[in-house]
C-alpha atoms as a PDB file:
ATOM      1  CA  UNK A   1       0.000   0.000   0.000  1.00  0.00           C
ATOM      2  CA  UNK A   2       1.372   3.837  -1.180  1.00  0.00           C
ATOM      3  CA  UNK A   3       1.649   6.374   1.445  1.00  0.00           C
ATOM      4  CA  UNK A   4      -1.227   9.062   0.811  1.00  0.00           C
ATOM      5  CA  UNK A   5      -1.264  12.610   2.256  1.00  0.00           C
ATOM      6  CA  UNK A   6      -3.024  11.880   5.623  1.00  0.00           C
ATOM      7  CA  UNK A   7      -0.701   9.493   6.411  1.00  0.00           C
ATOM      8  CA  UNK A   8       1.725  12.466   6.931  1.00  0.00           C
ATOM      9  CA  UNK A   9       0.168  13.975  10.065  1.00  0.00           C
ATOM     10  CA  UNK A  10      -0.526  10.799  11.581  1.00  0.00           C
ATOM     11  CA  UNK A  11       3.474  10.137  11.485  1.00  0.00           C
ATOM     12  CA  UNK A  12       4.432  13.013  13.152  1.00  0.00           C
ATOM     13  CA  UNK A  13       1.283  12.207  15.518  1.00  0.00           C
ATOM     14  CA  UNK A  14       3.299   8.886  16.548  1.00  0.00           C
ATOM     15  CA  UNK A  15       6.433  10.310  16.710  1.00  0.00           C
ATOM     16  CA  UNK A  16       5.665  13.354  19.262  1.00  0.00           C
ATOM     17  CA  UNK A  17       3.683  10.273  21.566  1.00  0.00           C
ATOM     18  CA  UNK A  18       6.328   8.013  21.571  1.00  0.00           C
ATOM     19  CA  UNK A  19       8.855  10.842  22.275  1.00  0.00           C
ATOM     20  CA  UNK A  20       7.114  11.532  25.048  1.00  0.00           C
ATOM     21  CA  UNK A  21       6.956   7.682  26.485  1.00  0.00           C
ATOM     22  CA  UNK A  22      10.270   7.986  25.775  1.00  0.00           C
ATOM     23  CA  UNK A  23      11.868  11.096  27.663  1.00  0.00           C
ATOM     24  CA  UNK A  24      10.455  14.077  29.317  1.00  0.00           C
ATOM     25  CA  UNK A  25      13.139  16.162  28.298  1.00  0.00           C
ATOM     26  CA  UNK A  26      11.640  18.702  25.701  1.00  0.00           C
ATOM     27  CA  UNK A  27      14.822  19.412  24.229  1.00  0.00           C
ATOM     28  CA  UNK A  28      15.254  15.819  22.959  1.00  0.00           C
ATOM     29  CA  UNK A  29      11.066  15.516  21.837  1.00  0.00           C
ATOM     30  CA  UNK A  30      11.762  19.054  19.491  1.00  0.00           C
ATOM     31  CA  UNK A  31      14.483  18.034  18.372  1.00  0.00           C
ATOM     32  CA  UNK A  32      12.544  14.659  17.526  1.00  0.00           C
ATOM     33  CA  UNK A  33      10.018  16.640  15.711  1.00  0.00           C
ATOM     34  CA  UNK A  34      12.268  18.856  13.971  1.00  0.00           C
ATOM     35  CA  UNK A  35      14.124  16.106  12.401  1.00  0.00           C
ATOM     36  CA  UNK A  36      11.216  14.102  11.331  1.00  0.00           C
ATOM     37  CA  UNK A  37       9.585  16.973   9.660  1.00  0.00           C
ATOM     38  CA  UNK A  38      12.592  17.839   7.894  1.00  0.00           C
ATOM     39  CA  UNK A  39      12.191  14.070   7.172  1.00  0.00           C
ATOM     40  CA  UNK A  40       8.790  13.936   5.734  1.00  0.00           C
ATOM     41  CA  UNK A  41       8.958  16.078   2.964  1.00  0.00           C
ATOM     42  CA  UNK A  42      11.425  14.055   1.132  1.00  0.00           C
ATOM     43  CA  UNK A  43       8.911  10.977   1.733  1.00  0.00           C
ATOM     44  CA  UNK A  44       8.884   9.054  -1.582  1.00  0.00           C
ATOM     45  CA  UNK A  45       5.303   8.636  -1.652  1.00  0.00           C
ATOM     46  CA  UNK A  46       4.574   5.019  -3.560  1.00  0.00           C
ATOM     47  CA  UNK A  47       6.596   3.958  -0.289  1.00  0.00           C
ATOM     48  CA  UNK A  48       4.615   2.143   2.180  1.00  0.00           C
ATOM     49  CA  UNK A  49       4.033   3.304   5.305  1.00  0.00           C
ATOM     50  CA  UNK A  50       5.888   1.191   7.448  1.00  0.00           C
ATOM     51  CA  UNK A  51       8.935   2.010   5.003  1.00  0.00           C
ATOM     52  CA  UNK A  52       8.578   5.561   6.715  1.00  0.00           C
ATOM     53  CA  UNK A  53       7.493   3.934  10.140  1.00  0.00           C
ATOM     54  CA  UNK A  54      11.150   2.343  10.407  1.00  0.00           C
ATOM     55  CA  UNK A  55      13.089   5.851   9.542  1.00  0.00           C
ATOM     56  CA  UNK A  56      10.968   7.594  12.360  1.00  0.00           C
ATOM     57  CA  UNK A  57      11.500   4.841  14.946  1.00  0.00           C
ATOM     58  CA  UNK A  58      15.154   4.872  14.190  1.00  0.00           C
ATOM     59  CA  UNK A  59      15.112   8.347  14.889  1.00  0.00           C
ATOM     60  CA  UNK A  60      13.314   7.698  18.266  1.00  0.00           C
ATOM     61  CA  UNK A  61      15.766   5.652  19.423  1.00  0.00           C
ATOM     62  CA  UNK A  62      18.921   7.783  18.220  1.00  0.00           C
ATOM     63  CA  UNK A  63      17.718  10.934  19.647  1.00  0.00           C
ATOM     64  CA  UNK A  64      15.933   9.720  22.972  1.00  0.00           C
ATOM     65  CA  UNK A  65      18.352   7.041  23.643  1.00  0.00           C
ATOM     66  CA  UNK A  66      15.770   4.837  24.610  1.00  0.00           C
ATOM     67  CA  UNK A  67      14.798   1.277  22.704  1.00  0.00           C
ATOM     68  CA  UNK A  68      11.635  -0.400  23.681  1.00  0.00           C
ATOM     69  CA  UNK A  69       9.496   2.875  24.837  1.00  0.00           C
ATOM     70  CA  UNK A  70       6.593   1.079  24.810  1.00  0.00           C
ATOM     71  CA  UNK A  71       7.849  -1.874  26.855  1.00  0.00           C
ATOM     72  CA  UNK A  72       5.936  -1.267  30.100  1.00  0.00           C
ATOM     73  CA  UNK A  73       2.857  -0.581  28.381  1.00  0.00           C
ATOM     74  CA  UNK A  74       3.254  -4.020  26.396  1.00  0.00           C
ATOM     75  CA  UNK A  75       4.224  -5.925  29.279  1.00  0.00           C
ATOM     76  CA  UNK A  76       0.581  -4.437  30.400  1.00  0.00           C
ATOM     77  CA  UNK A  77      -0.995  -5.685  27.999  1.00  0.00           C
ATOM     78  CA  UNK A  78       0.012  -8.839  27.981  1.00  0.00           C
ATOM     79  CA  UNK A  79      -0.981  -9.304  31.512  1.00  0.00           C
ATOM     80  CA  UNK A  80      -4.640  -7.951  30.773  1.00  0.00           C
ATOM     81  CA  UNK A  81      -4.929 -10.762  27.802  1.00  0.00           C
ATOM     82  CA  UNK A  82      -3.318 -13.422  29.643  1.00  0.00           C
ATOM     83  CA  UNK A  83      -6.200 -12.761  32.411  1.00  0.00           C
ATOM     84  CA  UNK A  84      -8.649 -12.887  29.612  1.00  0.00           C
ATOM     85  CA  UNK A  85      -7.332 -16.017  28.392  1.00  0.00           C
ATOM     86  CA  UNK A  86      -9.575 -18.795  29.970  1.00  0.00           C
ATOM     87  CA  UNK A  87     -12.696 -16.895  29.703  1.00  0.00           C
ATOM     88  CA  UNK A  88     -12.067 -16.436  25.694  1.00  0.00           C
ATOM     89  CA  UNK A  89     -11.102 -20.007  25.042  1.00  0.00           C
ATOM     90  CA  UNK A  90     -14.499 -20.817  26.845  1.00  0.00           C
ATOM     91  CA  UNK A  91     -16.134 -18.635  24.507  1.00  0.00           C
ATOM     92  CA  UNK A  92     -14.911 -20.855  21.641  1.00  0.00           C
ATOM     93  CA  UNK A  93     -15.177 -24.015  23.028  1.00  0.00           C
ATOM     94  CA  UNK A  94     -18.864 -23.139  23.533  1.00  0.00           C
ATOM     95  CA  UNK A  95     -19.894 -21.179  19.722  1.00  0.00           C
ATOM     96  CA  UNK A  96     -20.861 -22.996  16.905  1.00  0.00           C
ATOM     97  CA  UNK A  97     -18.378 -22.524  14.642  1.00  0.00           C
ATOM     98  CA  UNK A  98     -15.268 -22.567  16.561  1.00  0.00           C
ATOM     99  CA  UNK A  99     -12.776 -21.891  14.222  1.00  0.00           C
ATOM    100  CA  UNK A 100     -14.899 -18.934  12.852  1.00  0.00           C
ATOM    101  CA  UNK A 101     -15.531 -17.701  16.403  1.00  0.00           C
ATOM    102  CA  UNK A 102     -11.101 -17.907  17.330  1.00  0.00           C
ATOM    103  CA  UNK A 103     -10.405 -15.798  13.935  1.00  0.00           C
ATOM    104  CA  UNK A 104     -13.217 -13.053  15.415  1.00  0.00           C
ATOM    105  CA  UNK A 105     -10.938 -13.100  18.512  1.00  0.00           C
ATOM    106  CA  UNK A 106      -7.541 -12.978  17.000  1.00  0.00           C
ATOM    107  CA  UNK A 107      -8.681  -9.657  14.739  1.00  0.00           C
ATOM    108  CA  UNK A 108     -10.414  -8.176  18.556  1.00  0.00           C
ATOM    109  CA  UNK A 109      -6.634  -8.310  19.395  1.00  0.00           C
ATOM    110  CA  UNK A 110      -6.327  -6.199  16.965  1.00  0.00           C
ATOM    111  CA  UNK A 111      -7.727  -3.246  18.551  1.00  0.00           C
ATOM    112  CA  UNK A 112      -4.150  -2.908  20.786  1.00  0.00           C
ATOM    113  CA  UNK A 113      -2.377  -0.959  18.506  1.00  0.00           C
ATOM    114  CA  UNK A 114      -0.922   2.548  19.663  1.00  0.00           C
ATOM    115  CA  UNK A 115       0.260   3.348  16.507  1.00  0.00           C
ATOM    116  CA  UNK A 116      -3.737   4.537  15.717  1.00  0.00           C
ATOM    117  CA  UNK A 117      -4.078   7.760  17.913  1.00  0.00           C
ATOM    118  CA  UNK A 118      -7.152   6.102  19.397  1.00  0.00           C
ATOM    119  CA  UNK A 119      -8.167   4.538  22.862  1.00  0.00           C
ATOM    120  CA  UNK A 120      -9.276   1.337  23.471  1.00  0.00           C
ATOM    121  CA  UNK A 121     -11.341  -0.910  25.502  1.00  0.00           C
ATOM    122  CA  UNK A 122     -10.043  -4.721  24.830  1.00  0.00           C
ATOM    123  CA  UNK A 123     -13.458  -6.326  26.526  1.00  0.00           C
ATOM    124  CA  UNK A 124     -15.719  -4.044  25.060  1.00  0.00           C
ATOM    125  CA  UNK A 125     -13.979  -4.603  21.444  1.00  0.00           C
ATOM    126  CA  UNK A 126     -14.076  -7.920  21.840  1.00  0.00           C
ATOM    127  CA  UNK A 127     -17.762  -8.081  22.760  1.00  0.00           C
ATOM    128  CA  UNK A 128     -18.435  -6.484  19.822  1.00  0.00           C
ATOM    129  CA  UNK A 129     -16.210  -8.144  17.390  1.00  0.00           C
ATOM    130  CA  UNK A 130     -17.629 -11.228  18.262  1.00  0.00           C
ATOM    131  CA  UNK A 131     -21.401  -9.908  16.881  1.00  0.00           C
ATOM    132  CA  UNK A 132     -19.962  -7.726  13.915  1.00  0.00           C
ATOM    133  CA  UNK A 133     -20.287  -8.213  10.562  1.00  0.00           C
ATOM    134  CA  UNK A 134     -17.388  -8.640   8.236  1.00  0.00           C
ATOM    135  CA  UNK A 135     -16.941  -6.024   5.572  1.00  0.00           C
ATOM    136  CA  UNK A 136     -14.317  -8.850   3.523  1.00  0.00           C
ATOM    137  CA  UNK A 137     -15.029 -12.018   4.547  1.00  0.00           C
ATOM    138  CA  UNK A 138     -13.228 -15.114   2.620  1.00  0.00           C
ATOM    139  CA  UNK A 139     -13.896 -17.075   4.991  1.00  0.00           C
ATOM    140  CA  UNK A 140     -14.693 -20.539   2.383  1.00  0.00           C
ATOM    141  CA  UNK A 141     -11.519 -20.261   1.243  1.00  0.00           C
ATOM    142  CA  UNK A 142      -9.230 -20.138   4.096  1.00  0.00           C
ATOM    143  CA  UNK A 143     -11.450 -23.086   5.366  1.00  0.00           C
ATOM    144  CA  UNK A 144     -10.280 -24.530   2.380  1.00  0.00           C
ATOM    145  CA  UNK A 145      -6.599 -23.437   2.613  1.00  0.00           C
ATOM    146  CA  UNK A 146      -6.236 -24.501   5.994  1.00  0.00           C
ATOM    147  CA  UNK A 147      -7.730 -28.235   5.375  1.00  0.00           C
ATOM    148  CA  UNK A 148      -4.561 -28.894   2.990  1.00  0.00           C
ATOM    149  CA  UNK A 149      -2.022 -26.685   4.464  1.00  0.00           C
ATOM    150  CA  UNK A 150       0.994 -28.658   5.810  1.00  0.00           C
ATOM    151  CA  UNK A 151       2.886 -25.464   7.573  1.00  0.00           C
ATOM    152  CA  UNK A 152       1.421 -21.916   8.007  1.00  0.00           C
ATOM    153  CA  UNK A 153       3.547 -18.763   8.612  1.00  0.00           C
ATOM    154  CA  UNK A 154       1.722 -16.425  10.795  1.00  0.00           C
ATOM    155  CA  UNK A 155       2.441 -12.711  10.617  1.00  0.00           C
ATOM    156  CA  UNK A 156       2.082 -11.194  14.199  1.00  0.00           C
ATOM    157  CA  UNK A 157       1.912  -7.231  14.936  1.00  0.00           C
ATOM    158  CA  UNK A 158       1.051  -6.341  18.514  1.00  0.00           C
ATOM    159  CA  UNK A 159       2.050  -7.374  21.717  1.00  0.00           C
ATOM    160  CA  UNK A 160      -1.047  -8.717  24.001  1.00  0.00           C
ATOM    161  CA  UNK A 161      -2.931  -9.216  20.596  1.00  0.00           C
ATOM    162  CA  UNK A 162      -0.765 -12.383  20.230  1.00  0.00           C
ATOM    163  CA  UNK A 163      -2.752 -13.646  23.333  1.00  0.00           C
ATOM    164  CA  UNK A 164      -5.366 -13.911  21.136  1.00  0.00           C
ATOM    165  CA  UNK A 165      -3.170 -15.160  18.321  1.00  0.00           C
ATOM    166  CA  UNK A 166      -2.410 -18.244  20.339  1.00  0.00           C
ATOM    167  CA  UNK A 167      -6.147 -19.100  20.320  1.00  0.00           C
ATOM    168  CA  UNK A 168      -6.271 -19.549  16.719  1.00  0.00           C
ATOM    169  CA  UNK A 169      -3.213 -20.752  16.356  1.00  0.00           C
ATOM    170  CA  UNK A 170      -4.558 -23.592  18.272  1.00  0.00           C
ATOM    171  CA  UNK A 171      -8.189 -23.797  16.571  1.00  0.00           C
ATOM    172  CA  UNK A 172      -6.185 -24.215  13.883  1.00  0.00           C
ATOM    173  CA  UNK A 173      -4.423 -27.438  14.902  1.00  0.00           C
ATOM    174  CA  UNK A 174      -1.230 -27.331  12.290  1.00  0.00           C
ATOM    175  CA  UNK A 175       2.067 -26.578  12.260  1.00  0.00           C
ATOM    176  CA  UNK A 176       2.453 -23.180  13.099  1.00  0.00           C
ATOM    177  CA  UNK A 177       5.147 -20.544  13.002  1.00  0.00           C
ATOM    178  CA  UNK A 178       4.834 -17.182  14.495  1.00  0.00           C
ATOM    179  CA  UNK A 179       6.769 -14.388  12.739  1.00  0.00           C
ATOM    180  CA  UNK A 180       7.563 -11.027  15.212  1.00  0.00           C
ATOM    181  CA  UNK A 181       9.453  -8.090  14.679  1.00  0.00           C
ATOM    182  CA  UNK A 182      13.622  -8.425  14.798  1.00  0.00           C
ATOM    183  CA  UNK A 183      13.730  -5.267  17.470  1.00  0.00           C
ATOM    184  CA  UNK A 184      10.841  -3.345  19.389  1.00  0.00           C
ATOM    185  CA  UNK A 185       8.636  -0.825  17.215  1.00  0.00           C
ATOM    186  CA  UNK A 186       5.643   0.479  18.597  1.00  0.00           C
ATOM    187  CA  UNK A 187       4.109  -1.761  20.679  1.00  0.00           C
ATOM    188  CA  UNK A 188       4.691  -4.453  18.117  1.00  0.00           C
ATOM    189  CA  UNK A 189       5.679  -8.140  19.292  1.00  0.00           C
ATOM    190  CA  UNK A 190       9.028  -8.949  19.971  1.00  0.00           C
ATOM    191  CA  UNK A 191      10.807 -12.360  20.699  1.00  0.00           C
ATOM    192  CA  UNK A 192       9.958 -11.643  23.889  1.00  0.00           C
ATOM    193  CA  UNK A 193       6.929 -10.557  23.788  1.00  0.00           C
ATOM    194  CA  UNK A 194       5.650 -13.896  22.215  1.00  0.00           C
ATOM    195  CA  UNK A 195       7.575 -15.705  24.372  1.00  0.00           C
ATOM    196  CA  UNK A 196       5.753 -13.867  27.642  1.00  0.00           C
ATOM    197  CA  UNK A 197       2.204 -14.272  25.423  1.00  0.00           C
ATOM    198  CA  UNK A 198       2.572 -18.354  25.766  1.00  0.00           C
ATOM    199  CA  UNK A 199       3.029 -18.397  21.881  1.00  0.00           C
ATOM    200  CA  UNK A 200       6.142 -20.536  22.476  1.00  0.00           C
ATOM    201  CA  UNK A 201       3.851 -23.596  23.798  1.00  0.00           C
ATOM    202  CA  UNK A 202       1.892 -23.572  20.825  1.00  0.00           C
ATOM    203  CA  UNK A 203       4.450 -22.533  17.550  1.00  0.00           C
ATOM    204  CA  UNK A 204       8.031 -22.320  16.431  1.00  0.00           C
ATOM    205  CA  UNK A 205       8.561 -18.814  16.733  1.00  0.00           C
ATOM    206  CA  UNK A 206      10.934 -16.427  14.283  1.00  0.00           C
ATOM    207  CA  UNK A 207      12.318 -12.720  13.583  1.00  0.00           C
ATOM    208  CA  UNK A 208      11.151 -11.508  10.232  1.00  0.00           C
ATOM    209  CA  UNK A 209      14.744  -9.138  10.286  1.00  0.00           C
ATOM    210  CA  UNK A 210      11.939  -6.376   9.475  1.00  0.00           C
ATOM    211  CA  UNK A 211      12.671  -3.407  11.435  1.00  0.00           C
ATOM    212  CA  UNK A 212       9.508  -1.659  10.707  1.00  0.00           C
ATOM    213  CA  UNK A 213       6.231  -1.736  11.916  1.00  0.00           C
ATOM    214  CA  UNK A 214       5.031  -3.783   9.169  1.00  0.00           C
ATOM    215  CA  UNK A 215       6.688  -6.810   6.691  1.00  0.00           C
ATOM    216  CA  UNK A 216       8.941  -4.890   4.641  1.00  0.00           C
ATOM    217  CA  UNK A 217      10.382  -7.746   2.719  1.00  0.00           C
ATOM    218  CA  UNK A 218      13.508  -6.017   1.530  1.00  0.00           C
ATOM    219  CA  UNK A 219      14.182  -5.394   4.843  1.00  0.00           C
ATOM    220  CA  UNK A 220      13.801  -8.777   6.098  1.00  0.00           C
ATOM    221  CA  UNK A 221      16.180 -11.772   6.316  1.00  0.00           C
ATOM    222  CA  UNK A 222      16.745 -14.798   4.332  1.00  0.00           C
ATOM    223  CA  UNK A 223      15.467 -17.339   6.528  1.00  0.00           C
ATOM    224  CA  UNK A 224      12.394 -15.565   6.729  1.00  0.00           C
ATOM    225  CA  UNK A 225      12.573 -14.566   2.623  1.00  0.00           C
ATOM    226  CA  UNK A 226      12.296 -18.657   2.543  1.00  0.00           C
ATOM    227  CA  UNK A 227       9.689 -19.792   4.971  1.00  0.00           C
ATOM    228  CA  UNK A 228       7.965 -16.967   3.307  1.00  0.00           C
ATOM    229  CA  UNK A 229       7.846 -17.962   0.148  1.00  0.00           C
ATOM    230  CA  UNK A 230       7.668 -22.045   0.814  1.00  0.00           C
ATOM    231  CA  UNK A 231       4.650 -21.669   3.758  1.00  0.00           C
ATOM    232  CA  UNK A 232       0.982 -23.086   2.556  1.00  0.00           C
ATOM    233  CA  UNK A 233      -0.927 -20.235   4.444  1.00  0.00           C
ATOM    234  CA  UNK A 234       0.763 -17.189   5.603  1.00  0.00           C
ATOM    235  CA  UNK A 235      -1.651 -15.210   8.018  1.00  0.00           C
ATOM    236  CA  UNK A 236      -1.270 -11.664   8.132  1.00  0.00           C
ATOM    237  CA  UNK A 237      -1.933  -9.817  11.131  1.00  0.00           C
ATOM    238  CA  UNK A 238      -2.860  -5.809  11.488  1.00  0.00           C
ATOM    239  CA  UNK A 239      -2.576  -2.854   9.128  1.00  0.00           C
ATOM    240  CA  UNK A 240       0.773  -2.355   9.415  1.00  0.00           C
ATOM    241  CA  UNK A 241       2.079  -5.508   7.470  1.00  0.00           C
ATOM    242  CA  UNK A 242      -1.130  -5.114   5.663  1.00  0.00           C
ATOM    243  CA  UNK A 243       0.495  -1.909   4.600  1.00  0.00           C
ATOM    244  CA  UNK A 244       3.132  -3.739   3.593  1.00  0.00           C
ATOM    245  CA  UNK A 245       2.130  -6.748   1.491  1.00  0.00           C
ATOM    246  CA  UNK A 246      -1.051  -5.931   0.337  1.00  0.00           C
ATOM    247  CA  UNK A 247       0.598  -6.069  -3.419  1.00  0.00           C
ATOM    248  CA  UNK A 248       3.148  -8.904  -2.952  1.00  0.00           C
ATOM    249  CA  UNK A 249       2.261 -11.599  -5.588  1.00  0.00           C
ATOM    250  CA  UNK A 250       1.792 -14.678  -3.549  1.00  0.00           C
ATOM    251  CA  UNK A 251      -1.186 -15.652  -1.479  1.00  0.00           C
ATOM    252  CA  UNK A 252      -1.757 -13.980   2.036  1.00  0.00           C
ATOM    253  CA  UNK A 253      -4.822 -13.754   3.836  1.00  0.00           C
ATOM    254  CA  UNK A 254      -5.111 -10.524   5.424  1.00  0.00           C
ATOM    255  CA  UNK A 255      -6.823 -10.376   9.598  1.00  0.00           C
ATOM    256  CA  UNK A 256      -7.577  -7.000  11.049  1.00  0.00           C
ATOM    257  CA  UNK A 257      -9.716  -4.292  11.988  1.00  0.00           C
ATOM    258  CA  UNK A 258      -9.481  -1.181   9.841  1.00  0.00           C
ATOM    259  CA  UNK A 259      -8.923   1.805  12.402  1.00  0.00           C
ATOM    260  CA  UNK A 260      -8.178   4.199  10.301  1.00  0.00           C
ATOM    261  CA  UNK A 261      -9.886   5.885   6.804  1.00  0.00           C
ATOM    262  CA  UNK A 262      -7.224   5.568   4.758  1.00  0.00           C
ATOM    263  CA  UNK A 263      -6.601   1.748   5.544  1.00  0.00           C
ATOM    264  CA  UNK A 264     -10.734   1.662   5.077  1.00  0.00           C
ATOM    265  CA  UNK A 265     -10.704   3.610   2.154  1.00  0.00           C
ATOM    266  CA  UNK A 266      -7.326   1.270   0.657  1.00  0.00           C
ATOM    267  CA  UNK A 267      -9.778  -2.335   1.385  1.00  0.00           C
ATOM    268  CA  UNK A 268     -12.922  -0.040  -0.025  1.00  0.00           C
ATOM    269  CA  UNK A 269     -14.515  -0.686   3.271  1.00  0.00           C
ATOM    270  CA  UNK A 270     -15.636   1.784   5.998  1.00  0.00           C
ATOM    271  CA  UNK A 271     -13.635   2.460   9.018  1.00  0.00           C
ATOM    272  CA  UNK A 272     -13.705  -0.026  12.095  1.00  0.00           C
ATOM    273  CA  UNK A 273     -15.255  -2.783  10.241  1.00  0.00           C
ATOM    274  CA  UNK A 274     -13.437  -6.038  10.355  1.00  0.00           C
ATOM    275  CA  UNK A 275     -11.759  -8.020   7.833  1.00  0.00           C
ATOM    276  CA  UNK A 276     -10.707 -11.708   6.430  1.00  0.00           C
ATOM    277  CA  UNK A 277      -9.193 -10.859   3.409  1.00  0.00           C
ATOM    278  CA  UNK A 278      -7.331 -13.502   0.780  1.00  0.00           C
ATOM    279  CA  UNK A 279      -5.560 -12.217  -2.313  1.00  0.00           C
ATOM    280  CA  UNK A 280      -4.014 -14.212  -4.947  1.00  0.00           C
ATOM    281  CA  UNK A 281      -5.917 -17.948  -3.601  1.00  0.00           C
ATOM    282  CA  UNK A 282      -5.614 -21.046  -5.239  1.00  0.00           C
ATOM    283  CA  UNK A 283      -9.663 -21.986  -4.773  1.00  0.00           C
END
């Protein structure tokens, strides 16, 4: 996905709140701001956003000194999810269509993502995901996917979401390998992130290389380049490696909730609704 105009505010939006997660020192957040507006101009704009989202989050991390900002709030969030663990299993053990009803939870995990200058509620999302409609909804065909997949490479993005990740990943009952990011972004899953979210009892679990918020294949490394490529399913989580792979030219299907109008207005959906999107399927 191209970067369009109002993506521009919206990075110098997330780079003025994680400067200030970062350091209180207003020196360091103006000089922040200064350099990433300096930055933006020269944004190439058929790059994808994430492309940009790694060049501000390396500046982050040069000019506050700090690496994981977000760490305590992700180690928050994975404690809220883990609590909400048993009760959302229950919830599938008990629907009708339990597969259906674990993919509704792993895109309500969706909803953590403080990239999206939005608050949220994860048990009030989650209610509601679990009635909503889908706006893209290929569901047939990943039914069909799955039943002759032999290995599936699933794309995480936020840490606490991949709480809910784990419940698919086990509704799913096949070889699984969880991808996270090489080094923290965001609040996006880390090694150690998945590794605190239980995902290590359930799937192998892997660094893309990507140091973006998003799958940025170029940027990623060669192990990953080849699971990648070789994987049955790969299961792409969140708009940010949405953002990133929406035009690759292999088969992906595509879980998350679009927060924001210009991922809406990219899927040709309206904003919030919910999506199970496959491109380039064999069925």
């Amino acid at each position: 996905m191209k970067t369009y105009l109002d993506c521009l505010p919206c990075f110098m939006q997330q780079a003025l709140k994680a400067g200030r997660i970062a350091t209180d020192d207003d020196k360091k957040i103006r000089t922040l701001m200064d350099s990433i507006g300096t930055m933006i101009k020269d944004i190439p704009m058929e790059n994808t956003p994430p492309e940009t989202g790694e060049i501000i989050y390396r500046k982050i991390r040069e000019i506050t000194g700090i690496t994981d900002p977000y760490k305590k709030i992700k180690e928050d969030n994975i404690k809220e999810t883990l609590a909400l663990y048993p009760e959302l299993k229950d919830i599938v053990r008990k629907s009708d269509n339990k597969l259906l009803t674990a993919i509704r939870i792993a895109i309500a995990g969706n909803v953590i993502d403080l990239g999206v200058n939005k608050d949220f509620n994860i048990v009030k999302d989650v209610q509601k995901i679990l009635k909503q409609d889908f706006a893209i909804f290929d569901f047939d065909a990943f039914v069909v996917e799955l039943e002759r997949a032999e290995s599936i490479l699933y794309l995480g993005d936020n840490a606490g979401e991949s709480v809910f990740d784990k419940i698919l990943i086990e509704e799913m009952n096949k070889p699984v390998t969880y991808v996270v990011r090489e080094i923290p972004v965001i609040n996006d899953a880390v090694m150690e992130d998945a590794v605190a979210s239980g995902l290590n009892d359930v799937a192998e679990i892997i660094s893309s290389g990507t140091t973006a918020p998003g799958t940025i294949l170029r940027l990623c490394n060669n192990d990953f380049l080849e699971r990648f490529a070789k994987a049955d399913i790969v299961i792409s989580k969140g708009q940010g490696n949405y953002e990133g792979l929406s035009s690759v030219d292999r088969s992906v299907f595509f879980l998350l909730k679009a927060k924001c109008h210009i991922i809406a207005n990219d899927l040709k959906v309206k904003e919030n609704d919910i999506i199970l999107k496959g491109i380039n399927l064999n069925v």
